[in-house]
N, C-alpha and C. Protein backbone atom coordinates (compact mmCIF):
# COMPACT_ATOMS: atom_id res chain seq x y z
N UNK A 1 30.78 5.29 -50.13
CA UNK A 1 29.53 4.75 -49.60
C UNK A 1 28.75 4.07 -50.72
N UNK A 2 28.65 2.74 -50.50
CA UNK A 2 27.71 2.23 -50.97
C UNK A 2 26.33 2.01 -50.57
N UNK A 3 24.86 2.08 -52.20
CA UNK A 3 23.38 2.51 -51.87
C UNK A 3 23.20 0.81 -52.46
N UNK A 4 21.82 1.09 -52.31
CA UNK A 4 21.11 -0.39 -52.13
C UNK A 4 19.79 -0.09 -52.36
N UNK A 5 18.88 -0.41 -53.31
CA UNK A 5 17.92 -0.15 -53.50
C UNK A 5 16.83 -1.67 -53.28
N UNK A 6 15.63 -0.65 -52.18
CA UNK A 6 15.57 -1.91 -51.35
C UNK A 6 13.89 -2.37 -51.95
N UNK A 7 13.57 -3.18 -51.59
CA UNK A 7 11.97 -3.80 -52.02
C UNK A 7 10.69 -2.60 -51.80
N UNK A 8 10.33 -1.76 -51.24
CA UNK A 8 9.78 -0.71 -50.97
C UNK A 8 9.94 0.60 -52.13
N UNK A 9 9.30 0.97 -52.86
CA UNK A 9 9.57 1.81 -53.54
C UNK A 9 10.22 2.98 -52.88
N UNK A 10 11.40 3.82 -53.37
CA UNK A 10 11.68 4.85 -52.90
C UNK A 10 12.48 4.62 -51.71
N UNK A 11 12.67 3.52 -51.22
CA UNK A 11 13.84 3.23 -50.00
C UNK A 11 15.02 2.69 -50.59
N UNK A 12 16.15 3.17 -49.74
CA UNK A 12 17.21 2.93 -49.62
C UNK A 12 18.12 2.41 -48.92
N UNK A 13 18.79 1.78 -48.50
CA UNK A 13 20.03 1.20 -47.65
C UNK A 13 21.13 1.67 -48.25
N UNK A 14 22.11 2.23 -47.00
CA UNK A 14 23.54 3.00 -47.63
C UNK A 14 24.23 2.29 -46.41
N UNK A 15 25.53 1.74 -47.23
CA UNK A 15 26.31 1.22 -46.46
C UNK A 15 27.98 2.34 -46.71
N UNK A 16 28.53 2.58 -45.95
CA UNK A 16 29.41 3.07 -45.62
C UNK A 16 30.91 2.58 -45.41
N UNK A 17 31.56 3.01 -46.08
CA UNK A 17 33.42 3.15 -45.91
C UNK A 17 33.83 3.31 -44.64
N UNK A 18 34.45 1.83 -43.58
CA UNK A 18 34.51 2.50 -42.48
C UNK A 18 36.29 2.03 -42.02
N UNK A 19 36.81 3.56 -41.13
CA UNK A 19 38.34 3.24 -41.48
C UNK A 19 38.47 3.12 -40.14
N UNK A 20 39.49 1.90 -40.08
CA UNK A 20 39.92 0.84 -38.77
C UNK A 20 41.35 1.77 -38.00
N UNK A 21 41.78 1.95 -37.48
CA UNK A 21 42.96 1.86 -36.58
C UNK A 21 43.51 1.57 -35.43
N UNK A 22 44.45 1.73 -34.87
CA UNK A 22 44.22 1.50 -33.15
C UNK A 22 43.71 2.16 -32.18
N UNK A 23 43.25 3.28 -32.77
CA UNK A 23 42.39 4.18 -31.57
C UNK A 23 40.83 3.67 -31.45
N UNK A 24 41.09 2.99 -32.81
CA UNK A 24 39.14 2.71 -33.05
C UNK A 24 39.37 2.83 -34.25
N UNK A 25 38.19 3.81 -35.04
CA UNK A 25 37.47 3.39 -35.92
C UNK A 25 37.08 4.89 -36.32
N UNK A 26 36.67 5.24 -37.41
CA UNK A 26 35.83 6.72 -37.63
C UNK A 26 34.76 6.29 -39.02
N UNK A 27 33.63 6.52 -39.14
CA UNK A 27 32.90 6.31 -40.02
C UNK A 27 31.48 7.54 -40.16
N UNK A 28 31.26 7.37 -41.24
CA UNK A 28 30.28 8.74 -41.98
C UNK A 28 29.51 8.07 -42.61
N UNK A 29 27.63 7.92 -41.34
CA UNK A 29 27.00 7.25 -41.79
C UNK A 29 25.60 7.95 -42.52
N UNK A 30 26.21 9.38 -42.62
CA UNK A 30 25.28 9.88 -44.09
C UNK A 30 26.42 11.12 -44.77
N UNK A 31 26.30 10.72 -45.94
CA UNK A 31 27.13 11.58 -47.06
C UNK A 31 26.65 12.04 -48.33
N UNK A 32 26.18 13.44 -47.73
CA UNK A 32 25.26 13.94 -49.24
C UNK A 32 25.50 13.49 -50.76
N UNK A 33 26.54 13.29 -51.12
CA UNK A 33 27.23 12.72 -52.52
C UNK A 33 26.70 11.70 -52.49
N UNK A 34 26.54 10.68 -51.66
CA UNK A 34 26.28 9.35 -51.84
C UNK A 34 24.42 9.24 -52.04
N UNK A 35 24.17 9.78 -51.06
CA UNK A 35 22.82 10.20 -50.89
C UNK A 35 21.93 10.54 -52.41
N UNK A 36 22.72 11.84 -52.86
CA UNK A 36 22.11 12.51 -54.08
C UNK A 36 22.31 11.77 -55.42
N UNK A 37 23.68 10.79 -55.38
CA UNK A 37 23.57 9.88 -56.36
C UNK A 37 22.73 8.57 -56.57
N UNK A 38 22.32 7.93 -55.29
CA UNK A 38 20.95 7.57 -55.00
C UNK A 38 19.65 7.51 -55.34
N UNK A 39 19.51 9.19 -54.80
CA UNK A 39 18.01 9.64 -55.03
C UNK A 39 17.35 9.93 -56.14
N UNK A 40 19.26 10.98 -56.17
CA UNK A 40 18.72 12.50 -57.43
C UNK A 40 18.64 13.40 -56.77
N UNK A 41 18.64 13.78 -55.84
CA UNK A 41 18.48 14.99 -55.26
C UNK A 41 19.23 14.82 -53.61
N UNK A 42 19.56 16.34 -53.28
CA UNK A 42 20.35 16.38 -51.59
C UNK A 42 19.08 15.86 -50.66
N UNK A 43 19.99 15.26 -49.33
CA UNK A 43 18.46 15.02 -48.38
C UNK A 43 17.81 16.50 -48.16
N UNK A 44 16.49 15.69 -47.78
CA UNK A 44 15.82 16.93 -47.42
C UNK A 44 16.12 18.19 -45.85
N UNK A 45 15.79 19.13 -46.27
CA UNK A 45 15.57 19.88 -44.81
C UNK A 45 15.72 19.44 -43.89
N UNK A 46 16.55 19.28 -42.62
CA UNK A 46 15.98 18.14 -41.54
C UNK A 46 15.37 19.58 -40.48
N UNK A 47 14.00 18.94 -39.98
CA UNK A 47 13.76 19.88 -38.97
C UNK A 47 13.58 19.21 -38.10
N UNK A 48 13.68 18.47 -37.56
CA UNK A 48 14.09 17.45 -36.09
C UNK A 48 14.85 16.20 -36.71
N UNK A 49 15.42 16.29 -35.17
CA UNK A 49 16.27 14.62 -35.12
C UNK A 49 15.91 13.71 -33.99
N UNK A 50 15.65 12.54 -33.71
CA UNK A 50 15.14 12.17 -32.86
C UNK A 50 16.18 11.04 -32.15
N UNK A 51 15.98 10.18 -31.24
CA UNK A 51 17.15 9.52 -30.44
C UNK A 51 16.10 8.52 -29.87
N UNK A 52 16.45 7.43 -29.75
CA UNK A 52 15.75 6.34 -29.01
C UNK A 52 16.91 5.41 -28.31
N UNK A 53 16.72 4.91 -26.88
CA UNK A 53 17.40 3.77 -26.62
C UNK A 53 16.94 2.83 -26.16
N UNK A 54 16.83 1.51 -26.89
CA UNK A 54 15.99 0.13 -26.24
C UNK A 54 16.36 -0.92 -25.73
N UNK A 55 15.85 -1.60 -25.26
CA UNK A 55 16.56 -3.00 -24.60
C UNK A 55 16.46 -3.96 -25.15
N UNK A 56 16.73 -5.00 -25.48
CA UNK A 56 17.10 -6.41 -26.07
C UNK A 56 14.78 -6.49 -26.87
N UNK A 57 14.67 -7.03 -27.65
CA UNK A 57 13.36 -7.18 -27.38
C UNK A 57 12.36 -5.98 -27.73
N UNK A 58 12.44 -4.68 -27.75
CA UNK A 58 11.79 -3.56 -28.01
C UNK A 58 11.70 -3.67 -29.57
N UNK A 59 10.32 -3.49 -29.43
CA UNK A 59 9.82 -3.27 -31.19
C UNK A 59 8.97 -2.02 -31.19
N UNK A 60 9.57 -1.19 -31.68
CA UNK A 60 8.91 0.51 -31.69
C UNK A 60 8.28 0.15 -33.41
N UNK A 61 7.29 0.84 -33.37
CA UNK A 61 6.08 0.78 -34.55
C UNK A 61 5.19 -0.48 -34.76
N UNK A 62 4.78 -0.36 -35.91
CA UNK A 62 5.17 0.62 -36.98
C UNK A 62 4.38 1.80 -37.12
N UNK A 63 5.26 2.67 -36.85
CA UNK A 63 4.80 3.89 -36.92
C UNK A 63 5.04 4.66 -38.91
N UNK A 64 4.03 5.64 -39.03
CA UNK A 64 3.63 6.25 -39.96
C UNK A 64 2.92 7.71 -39.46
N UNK A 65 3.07 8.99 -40.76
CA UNK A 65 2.71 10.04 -40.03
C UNK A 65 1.26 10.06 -40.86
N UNK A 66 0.28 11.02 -40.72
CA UNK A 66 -0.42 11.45 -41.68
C UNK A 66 -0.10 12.44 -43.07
N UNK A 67 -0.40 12.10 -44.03
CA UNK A 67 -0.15 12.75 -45.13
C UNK A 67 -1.69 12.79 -46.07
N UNK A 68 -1.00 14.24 -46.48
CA UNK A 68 -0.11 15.12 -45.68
C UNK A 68 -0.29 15.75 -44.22
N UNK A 69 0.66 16.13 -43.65
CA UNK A 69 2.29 16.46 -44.06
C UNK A 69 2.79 15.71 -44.67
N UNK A 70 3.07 14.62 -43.83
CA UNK A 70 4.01 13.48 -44.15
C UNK A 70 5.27 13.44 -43.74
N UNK A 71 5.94 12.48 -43.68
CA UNK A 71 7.21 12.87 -43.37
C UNK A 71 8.45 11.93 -44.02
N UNK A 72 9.57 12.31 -44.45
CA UNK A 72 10.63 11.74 -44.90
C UNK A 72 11.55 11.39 -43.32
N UNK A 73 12.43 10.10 -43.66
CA UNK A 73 13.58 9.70 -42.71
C UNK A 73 15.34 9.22 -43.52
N UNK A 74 15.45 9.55 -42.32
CA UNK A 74 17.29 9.32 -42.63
C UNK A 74 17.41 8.40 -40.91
N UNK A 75 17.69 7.39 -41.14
CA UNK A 75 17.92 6.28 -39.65
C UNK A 75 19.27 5.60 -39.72
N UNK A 76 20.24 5.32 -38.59
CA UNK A 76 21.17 4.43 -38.06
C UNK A 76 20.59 4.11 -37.09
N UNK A 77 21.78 3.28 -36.85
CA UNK A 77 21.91 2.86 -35.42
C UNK A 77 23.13 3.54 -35.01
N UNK A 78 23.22 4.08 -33.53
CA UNK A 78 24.19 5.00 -33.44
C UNK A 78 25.24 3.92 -31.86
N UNK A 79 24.70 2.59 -31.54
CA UNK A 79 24.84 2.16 -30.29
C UNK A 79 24.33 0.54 -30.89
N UNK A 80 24.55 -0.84 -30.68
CA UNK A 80 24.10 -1.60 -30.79
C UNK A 80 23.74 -2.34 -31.74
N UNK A 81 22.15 -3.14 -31.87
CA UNK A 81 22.22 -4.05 -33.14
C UNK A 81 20.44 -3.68 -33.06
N UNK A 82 19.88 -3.45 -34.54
CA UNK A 82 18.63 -3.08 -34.47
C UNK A 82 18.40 -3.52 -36.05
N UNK A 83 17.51 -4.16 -35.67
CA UNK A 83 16.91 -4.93 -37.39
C UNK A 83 15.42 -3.43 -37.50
N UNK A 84 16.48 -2.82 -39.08
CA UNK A 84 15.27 -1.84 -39.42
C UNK A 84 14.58 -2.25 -40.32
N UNK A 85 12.72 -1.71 -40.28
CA UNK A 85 12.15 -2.28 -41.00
C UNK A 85 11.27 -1.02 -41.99
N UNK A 86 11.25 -1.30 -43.00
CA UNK A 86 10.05 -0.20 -43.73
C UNK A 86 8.84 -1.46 -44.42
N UNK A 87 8.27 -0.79 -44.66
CA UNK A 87 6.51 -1.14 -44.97
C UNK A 87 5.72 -0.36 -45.73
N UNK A 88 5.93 -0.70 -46.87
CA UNK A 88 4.95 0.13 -47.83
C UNK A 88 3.14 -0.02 -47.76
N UNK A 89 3.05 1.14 -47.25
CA UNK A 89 1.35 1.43 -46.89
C UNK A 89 1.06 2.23 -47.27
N UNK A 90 1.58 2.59 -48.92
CA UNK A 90 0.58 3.87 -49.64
C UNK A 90 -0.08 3.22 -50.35
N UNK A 91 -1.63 3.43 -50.34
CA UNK A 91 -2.49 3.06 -51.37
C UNK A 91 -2.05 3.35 -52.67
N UNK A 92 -2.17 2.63 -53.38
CA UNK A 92 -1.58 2.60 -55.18
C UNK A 92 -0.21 2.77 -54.92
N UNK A 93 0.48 2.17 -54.62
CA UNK A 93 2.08 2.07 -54.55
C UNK A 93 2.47 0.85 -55.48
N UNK A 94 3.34 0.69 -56.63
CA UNK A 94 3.80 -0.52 -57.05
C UNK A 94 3.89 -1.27 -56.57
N UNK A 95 4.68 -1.01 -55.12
CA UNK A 95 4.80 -2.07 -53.94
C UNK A 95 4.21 -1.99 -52.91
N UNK A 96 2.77 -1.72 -52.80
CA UNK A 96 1.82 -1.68 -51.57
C UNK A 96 2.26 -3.17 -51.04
N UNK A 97 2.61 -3.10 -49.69
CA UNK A 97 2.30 -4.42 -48.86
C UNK A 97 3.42 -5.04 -48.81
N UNK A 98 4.47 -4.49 -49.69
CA UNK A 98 6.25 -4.86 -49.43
C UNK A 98 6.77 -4.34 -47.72
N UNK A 99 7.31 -5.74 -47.80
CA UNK A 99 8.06 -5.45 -46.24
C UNK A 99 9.84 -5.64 -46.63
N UNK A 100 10.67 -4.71 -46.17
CA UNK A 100 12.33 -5.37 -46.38
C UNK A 100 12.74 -4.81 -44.95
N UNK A 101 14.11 -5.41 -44.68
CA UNK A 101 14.59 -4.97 -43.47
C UNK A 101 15.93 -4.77 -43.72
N UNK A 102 16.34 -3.82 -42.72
CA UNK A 102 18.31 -3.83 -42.64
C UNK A 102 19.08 -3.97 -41.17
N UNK A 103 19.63 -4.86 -40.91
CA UNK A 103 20.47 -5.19 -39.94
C UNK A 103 21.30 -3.64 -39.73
N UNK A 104 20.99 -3.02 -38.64
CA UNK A 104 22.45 -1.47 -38.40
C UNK A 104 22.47 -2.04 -36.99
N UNK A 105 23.85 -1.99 -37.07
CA UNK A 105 24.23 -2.73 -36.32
C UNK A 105 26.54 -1.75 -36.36
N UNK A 106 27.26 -2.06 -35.15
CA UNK A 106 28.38 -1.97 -35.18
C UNK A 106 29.56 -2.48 -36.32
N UNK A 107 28.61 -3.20 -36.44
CA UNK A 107 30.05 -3.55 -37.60
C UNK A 107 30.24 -3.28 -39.12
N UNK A 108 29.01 -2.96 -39.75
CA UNK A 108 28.55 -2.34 -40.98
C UNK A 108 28.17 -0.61 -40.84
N UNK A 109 27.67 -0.22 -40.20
CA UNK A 109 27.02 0.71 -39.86
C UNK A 109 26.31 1.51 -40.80
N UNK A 110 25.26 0.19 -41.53
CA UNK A 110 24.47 0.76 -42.43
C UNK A 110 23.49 1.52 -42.23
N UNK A 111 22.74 3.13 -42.95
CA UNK A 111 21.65 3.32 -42.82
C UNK A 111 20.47 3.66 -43.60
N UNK A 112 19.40 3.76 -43.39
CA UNK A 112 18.06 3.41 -44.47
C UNK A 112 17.29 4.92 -44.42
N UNK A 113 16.95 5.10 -45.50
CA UNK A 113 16.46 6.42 -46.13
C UNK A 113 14.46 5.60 -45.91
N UNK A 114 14.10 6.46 -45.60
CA UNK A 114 12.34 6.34 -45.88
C UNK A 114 11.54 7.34 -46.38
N UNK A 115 11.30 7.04 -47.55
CA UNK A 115 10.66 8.00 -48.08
C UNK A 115 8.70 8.72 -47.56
N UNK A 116 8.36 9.62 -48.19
CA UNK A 116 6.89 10.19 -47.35
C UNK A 116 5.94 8.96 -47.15
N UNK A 117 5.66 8.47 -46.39
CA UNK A 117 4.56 7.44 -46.26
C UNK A 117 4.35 6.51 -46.10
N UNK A 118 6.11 5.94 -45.89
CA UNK A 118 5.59 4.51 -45.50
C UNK A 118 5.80 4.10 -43.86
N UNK A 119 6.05 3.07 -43.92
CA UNK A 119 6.06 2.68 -42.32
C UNK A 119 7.20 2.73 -41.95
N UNK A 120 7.12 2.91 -40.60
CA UNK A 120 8.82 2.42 -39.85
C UNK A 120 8.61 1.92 -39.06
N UNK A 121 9.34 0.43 -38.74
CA UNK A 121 9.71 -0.18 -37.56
C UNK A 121 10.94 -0.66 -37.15
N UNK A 122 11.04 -1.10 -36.08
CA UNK A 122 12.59 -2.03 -35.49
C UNK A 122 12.40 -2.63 -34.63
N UNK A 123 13.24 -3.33 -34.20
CA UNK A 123 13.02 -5.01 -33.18
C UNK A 123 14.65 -4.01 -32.53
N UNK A 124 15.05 -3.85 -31.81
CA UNK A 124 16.30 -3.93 -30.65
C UNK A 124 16.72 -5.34 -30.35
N UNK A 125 17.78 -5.59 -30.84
CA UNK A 125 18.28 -7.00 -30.76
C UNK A 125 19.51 -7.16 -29.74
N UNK A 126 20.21 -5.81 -29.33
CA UNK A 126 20.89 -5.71 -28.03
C UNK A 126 20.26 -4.89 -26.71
N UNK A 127 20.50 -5.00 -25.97
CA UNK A 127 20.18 -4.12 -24.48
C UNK A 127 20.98 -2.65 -25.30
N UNK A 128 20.52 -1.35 -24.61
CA UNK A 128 21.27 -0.50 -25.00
C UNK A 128 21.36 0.26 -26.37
N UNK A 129 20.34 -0.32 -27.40
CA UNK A 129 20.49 -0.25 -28.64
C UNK A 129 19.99 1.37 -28.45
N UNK A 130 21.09 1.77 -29.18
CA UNK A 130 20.23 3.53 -29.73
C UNK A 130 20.20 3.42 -31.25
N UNK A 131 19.34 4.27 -31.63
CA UNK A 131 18.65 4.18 -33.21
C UNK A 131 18.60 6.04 -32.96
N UNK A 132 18.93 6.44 -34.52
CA UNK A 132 18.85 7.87 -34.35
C UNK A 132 18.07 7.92 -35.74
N UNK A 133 17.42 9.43 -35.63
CA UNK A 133 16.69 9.77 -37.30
C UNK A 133 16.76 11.27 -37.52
N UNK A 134 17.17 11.23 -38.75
CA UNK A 134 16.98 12.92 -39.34
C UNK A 134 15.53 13.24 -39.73
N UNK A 135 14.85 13.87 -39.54
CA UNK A 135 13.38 13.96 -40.20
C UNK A 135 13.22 15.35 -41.17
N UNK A 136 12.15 15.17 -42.06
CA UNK A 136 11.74 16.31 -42.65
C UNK A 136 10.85 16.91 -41.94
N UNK A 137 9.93 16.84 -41.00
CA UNK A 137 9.22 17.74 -39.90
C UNK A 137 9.26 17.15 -39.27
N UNK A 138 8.95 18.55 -37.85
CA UNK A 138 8.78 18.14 -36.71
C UNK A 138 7.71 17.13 -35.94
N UNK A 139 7.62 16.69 -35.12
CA UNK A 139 6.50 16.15 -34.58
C UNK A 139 5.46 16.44 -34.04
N UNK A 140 4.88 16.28 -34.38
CA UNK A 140 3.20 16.52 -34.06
C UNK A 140 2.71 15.49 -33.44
N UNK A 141 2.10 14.90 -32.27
CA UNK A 141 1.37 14.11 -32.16
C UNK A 141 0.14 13.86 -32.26
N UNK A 142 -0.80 14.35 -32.86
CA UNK A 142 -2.17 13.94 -33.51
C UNK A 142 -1.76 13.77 -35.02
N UNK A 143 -0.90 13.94 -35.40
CA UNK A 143 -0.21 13.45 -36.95
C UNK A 143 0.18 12.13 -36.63
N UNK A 144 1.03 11.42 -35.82
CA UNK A 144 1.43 10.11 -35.55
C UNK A 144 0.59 9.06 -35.74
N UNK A 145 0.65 8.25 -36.37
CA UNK A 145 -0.50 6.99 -36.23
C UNK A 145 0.56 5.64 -36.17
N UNK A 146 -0.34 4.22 -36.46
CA UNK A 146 0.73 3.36 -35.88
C UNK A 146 -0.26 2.35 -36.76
N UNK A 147 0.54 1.19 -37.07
CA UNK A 147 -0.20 -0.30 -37.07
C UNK A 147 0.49 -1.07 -36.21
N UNK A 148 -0.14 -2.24 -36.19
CA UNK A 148 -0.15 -3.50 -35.65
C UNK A 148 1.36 -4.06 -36.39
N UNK A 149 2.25 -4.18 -35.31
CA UNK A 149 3.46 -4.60 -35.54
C UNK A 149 3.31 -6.17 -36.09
N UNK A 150 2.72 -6.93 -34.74
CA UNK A 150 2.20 -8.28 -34.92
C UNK A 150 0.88 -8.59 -35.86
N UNK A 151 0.84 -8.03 -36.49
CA UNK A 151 -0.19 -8.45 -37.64
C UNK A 151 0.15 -9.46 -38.55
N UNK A 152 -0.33 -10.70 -38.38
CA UNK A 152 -0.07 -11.50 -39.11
C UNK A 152 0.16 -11.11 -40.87
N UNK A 153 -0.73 -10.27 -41.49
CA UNK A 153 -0.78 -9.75 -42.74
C UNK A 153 0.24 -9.00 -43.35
N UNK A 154 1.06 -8.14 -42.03
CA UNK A 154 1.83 -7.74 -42.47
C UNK A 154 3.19 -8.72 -42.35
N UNK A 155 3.75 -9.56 -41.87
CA UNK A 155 4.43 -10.42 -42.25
C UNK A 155 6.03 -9.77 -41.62
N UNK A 156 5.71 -9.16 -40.57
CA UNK A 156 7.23 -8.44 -40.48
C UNK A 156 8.45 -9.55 -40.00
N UNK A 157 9.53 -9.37 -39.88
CA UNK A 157 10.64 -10.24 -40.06
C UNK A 157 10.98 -10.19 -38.48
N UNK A 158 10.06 -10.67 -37.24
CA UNK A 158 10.67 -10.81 -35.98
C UNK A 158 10.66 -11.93 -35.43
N UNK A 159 11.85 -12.31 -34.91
CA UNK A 159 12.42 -13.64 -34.68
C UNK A 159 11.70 -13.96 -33.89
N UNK A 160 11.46 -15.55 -33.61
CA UNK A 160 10.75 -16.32 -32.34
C UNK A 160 11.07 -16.27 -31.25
N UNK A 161 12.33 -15.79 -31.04
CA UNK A 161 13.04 -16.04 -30.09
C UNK A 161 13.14 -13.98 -29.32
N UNK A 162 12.40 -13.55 -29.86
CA UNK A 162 12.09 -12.42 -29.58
C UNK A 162 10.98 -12.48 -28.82
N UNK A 163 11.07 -11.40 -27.52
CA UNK A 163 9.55 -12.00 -26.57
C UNK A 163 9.41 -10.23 -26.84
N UNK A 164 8.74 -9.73 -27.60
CA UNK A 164 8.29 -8.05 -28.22
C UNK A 164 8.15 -7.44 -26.81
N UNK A 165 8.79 -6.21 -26.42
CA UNK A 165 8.32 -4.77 -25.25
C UNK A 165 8.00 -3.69 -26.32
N UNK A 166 6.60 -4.16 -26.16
CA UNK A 166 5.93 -2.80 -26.98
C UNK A 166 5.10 -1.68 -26.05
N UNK A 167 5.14 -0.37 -26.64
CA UNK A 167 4.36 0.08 -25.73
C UNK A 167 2.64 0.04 -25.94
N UNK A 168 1.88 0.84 -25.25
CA UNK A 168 0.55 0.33 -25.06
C UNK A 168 -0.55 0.63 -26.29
N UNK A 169 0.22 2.34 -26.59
CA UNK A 169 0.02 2.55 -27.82
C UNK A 169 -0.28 1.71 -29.54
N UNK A 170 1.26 1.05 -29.49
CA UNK A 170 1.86 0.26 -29.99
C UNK A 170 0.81 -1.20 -30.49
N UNK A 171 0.42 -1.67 -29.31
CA UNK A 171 -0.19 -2.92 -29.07
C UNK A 171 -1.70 -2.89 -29.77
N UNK A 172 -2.29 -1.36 -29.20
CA UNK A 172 -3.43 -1.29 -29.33
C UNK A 172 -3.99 -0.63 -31.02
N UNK A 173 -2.78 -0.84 -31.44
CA UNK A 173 -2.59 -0.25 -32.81
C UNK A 173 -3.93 -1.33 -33.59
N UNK A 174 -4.30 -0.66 -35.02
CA UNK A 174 -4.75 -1.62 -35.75
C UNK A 174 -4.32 -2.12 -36.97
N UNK A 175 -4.65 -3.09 -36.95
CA UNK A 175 -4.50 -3.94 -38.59
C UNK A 175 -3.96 -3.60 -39.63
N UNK A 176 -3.45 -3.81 -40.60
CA UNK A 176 -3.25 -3.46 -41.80
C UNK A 176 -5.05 -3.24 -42.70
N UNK A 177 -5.60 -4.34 -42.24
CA UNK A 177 -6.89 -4.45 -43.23
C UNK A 177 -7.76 -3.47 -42.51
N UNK A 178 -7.71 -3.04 -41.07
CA UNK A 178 -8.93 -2.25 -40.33
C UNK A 178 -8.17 -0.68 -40.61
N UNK A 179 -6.69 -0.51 -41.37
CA UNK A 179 -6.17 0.91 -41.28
C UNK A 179 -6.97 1.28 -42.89
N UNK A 180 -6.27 0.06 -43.73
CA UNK A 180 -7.11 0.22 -45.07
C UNK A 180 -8.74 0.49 -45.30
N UNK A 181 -9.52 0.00 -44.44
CA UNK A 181 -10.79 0.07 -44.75
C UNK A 181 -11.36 1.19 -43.75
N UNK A 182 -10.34 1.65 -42.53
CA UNK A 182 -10.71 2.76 -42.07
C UNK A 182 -10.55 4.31 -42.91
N UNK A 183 -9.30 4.29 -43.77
CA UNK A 183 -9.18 5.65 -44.61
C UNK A 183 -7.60 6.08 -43.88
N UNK A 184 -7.28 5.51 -42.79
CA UNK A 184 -5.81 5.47 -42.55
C UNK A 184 -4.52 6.01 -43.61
N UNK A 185 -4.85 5.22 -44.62
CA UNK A 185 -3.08 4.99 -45.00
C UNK A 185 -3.25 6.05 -46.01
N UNK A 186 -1.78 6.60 -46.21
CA UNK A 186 -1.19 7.38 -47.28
C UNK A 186 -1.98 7.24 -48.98
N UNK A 187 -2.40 7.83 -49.45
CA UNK A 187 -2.11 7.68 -50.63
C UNK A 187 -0.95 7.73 -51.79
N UNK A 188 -0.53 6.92 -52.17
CA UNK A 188 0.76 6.76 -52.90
C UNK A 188 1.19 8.32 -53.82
N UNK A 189 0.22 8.78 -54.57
CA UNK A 189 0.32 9.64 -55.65
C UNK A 189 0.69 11.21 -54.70
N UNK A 190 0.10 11.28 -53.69
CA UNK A 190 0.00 12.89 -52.79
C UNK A 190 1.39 11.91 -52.34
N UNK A 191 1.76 11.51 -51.83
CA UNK A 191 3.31 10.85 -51.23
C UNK A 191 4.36 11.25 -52.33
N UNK A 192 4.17 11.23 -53.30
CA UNK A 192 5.03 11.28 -54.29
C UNK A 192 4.77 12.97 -54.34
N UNK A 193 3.88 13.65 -54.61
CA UNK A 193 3.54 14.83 -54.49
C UNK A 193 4.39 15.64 -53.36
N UNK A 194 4.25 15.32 -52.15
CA UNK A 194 4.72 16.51 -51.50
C UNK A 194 6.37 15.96 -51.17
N UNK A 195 6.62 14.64 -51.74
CA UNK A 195 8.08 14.63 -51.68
C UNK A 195 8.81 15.63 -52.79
N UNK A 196 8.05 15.96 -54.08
CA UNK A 196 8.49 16.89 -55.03
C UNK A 196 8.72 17.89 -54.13
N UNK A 197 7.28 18.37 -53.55
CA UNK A 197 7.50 19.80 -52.75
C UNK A 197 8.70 19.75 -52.11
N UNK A 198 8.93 18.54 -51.25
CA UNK A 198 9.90 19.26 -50.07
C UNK A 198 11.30 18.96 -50.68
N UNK A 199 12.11 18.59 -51.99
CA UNK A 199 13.03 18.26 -52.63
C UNK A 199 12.94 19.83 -53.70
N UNK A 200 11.92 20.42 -54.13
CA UNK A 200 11.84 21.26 -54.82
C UNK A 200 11.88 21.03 -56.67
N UNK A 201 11.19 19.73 -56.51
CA UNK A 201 11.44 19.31 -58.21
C UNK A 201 9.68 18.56 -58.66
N UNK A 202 9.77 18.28 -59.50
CA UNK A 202 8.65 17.41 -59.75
C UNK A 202 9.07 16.23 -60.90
N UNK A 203 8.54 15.07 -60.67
CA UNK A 203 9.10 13.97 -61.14
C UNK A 203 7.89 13.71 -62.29
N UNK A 204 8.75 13.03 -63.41
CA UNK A 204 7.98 12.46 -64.54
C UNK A 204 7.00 11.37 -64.04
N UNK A 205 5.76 11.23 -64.09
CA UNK A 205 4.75 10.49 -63.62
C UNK A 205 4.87 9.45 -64.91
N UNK A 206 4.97 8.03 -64.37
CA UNK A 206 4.77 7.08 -65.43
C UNK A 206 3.19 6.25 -65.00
């Protein structure tokens, strides 16, 4: 398995060894070895996994939890073609305001690590698309928050030719600039903080 270190501090893209025959195909789209040579450390705890399936057009987020808790991700696509997106929205982050994306999709079957605090989104680019995630906690919903997918500011990578099914939630989300000046977003330094906690190490602060 090959890692990929992506524009977002602390994210990853892992692409995977995948073996062909005539029955099909078999592939292993998370592998602790690959993972820990990556990071530095095994993934975390998973205490939920979650499952989504969308139709051509569905753009879920961008969602973010409150931190703390916070929460870490492990994402494929387990069905289809889904452009994943992360979004760095920790205050004082090297890369506050970085957007990158990864095509997971059938024929690569790459998947993207998200570290405590930043954003997650995806566009569903087939009918049918399932997207799966390992998480470090469970869900809470008064922890959940969201921005504005279509925010011009944030600059996310969705095609024109995409007509967005968001939900209502989703829509009514706010801004990048009204989450910042509300007290919304992560702080970068406690992000880095309770990722020590839940890895069990503490990292050299530069």
């Amino acid at each position: 398995m090959q890692s990929r270190t992506l524009a977002v501090a602390g994210a990853v893209e892992f692409s995977p060894e995948i073996f062909r025959d005539r029955r099909g195909l078999f592939v292993s789209p998370f592998q602790e070895a690959a993972f820990e040579e990556a990071l530095g450390h095994p993934l975390f705890p998973v205490a939920q996994t979650n499952h989504s399936r969308s139709q051509r057009g569905v753009v879920r987020g961008v969602h973010f939890t409150v931190t703390p808790p916070g929460v870490a991700k492990y994402v494929y696509c387990a069905r289809g073609r889904a452009l994943d997106i992360v979004v760095d929205i920790r205050r004082g982050s090297p890369t506050f305001g970085a957007v990158d994306s990864v095509l997971l999709d059938q024929k690569n079957f790459r998947s993207m690590y998200f570290p405590v605090g930043v954003g997650h989104a995806f566009v569903a680019l087939e009918d049918d698309t399932v997207v799966s995630y390992m998480l470090s906690g469970r869900y809470r919903a008064e922890h959940e928050l969201a921005l504005d997918a279509l925010d011009p500011a944030l600059g996310l990578p969705i095609s024109e030719d995409i007509e967005p099914v968001m939900s209502d939630r989703d829509r009514a989300a706010p801004t990048l600039e009204q989450a910042l000046s509300g007290g919304m977003l992560p702080d970068y330094q406690e992000c880095l903080r309770l990722e020590d906690a839940l890895y069990g190490h503490t990292r050299v602060r530069t």
